[in-house]
C-alpha atoms as a PDB file:
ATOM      1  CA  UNK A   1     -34.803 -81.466 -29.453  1.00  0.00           C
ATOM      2  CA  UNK A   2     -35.124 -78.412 -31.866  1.00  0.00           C
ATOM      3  CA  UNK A   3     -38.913 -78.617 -31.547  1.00  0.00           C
ATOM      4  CA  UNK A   4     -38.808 -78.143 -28.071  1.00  0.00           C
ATOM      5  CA  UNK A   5     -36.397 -75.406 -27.879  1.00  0.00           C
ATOM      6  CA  UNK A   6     -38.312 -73.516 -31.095  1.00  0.00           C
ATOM      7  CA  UNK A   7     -41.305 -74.121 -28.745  1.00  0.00           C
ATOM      8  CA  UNK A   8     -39.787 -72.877 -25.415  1.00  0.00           C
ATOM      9  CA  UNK A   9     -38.464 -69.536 -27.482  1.00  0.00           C
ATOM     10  CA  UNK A  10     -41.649 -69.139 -29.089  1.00  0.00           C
ATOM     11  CA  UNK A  11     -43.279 -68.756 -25.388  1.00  0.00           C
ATOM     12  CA  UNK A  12     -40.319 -66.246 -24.219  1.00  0.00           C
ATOM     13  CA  UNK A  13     -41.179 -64.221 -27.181  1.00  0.00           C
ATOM     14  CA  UNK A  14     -45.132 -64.232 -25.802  1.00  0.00           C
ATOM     15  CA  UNK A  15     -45.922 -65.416 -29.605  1.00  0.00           C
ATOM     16  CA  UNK A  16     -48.812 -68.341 -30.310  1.00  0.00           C
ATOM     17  CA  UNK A  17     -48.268 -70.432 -33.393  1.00  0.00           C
ATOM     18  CA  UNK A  18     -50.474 -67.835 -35.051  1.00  0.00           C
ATOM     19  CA  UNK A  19     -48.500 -65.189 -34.196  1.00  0.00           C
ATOM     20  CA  UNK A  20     -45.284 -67.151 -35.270  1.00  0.00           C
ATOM     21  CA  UNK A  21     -46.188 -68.671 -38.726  1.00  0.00           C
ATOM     22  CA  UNK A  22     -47.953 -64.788 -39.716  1.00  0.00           C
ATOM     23  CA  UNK A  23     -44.429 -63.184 -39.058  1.00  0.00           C
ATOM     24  CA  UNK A  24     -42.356 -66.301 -40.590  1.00  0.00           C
ATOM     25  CA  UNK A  25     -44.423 -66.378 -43.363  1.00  0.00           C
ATOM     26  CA  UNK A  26     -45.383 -70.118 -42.923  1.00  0.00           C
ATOM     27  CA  UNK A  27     -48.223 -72.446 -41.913  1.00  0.00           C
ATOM     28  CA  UNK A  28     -49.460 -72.656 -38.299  1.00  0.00           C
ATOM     29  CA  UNK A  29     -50.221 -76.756 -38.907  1.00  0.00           C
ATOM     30  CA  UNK A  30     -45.898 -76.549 -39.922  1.00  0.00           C
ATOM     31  CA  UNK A  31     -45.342 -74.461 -36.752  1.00  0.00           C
ATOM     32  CA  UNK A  32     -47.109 -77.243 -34.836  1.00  0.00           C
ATOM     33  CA  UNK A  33     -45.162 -80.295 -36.718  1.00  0.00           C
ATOM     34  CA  UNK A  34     -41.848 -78.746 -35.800  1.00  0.00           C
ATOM     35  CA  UNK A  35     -42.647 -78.203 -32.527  1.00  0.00           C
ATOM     36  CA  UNK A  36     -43.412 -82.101 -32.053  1.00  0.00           C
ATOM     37  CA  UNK A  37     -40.706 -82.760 -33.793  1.00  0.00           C
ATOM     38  CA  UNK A  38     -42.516 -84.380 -36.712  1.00  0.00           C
ATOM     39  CA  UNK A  39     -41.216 -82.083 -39.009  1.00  0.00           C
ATOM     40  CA  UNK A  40     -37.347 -80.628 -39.293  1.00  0.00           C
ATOM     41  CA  UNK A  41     -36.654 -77.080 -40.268  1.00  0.00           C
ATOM     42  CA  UNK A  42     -34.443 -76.049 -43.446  1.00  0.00           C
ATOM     43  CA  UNK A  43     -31.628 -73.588 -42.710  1.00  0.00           C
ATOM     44  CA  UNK A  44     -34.160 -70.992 -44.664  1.00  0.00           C
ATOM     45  CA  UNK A  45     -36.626 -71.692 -42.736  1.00  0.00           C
ATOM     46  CA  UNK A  46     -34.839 -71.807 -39.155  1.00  0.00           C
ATOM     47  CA  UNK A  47     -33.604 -68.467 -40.024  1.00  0.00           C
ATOM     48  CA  UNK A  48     -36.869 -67.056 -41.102  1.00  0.00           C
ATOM     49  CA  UNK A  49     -38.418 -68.493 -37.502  1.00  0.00           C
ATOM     50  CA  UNK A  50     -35.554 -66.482 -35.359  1.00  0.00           C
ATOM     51  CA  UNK A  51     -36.136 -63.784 -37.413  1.00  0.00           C
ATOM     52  CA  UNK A  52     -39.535 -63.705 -36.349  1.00  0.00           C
ATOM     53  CA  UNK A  53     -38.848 -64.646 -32.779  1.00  0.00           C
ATOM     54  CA  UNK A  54     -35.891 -62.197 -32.759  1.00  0.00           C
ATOM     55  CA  UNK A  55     -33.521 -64.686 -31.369  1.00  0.00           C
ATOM     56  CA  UNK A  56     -30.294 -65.851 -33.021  1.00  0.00           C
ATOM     57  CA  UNK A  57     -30.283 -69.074 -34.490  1.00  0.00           C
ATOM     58  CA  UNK A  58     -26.597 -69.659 -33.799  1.00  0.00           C
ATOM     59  CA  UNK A  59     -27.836 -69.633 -29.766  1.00  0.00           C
ATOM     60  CA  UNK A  60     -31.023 -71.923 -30.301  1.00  0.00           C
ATOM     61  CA  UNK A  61     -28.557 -74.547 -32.745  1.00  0.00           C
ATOM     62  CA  UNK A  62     -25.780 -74.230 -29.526  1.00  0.00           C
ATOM     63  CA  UNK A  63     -28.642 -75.388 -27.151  1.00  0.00           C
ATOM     64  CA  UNK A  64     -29.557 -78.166 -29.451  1.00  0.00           C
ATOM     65  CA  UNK A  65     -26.039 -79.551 -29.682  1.00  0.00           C
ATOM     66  CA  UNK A  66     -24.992 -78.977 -26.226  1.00  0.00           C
ATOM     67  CA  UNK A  67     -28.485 -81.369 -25.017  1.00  0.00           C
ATOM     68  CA  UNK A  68     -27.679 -83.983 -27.808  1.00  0.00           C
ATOM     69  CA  UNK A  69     -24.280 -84.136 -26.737  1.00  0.00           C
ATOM     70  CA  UNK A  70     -25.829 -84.779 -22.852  1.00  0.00           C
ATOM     71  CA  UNK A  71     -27.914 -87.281 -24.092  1.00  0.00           C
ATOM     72  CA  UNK A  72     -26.317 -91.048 -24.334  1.00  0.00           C
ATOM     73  CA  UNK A  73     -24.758 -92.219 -27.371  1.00  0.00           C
ATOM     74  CA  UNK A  74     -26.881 -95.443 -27.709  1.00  0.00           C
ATOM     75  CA  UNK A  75     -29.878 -93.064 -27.204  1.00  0.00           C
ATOM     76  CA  UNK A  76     -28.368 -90.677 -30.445  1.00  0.00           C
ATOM     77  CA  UNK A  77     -28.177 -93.520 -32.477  1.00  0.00           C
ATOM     78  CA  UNK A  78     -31.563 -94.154 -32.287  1.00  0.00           C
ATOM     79  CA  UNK A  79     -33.054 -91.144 -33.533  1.00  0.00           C
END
């Protein structure tokens, strides 16, 4: 779930994953893995993403927990 919201505020801010890992100071090919979800961010490097994206990362976390708490419990447990 945080992939795809880093994703959709990546696109609001009208950054590519270029653009992104340049101003985060990280790898395009880790942009890409936390977008799919393959990879999860650090609290470091979550902050140094919004700080790029110039969103708060108190707002994209809030999103994340309100959609897990949507989603059904046997479906949480999984992950």
């Amino acid at each position: 779930m945080m992939g795809r919201d880093l994703r959709k505020a990546r696109q609001r801010a009208g950054m590519t994953q270029e653009q992104l890992s340049f101003l985060a100071g990280l790898s395009r090919p880790y942009i890409s893995k936390l977008e799919r979800e393959l990879k999860s961010p650090t609290v470091d490097t979550l902050f140094r993403i919004c700080n790029a994206l110039q969103a708060s990362a108190a707002d994209l976390i809030g999103r994340v927990d309100a959609a897990r708490k949507r989603q059904p419990v046997t479906r949480r447990a999984m992950r």
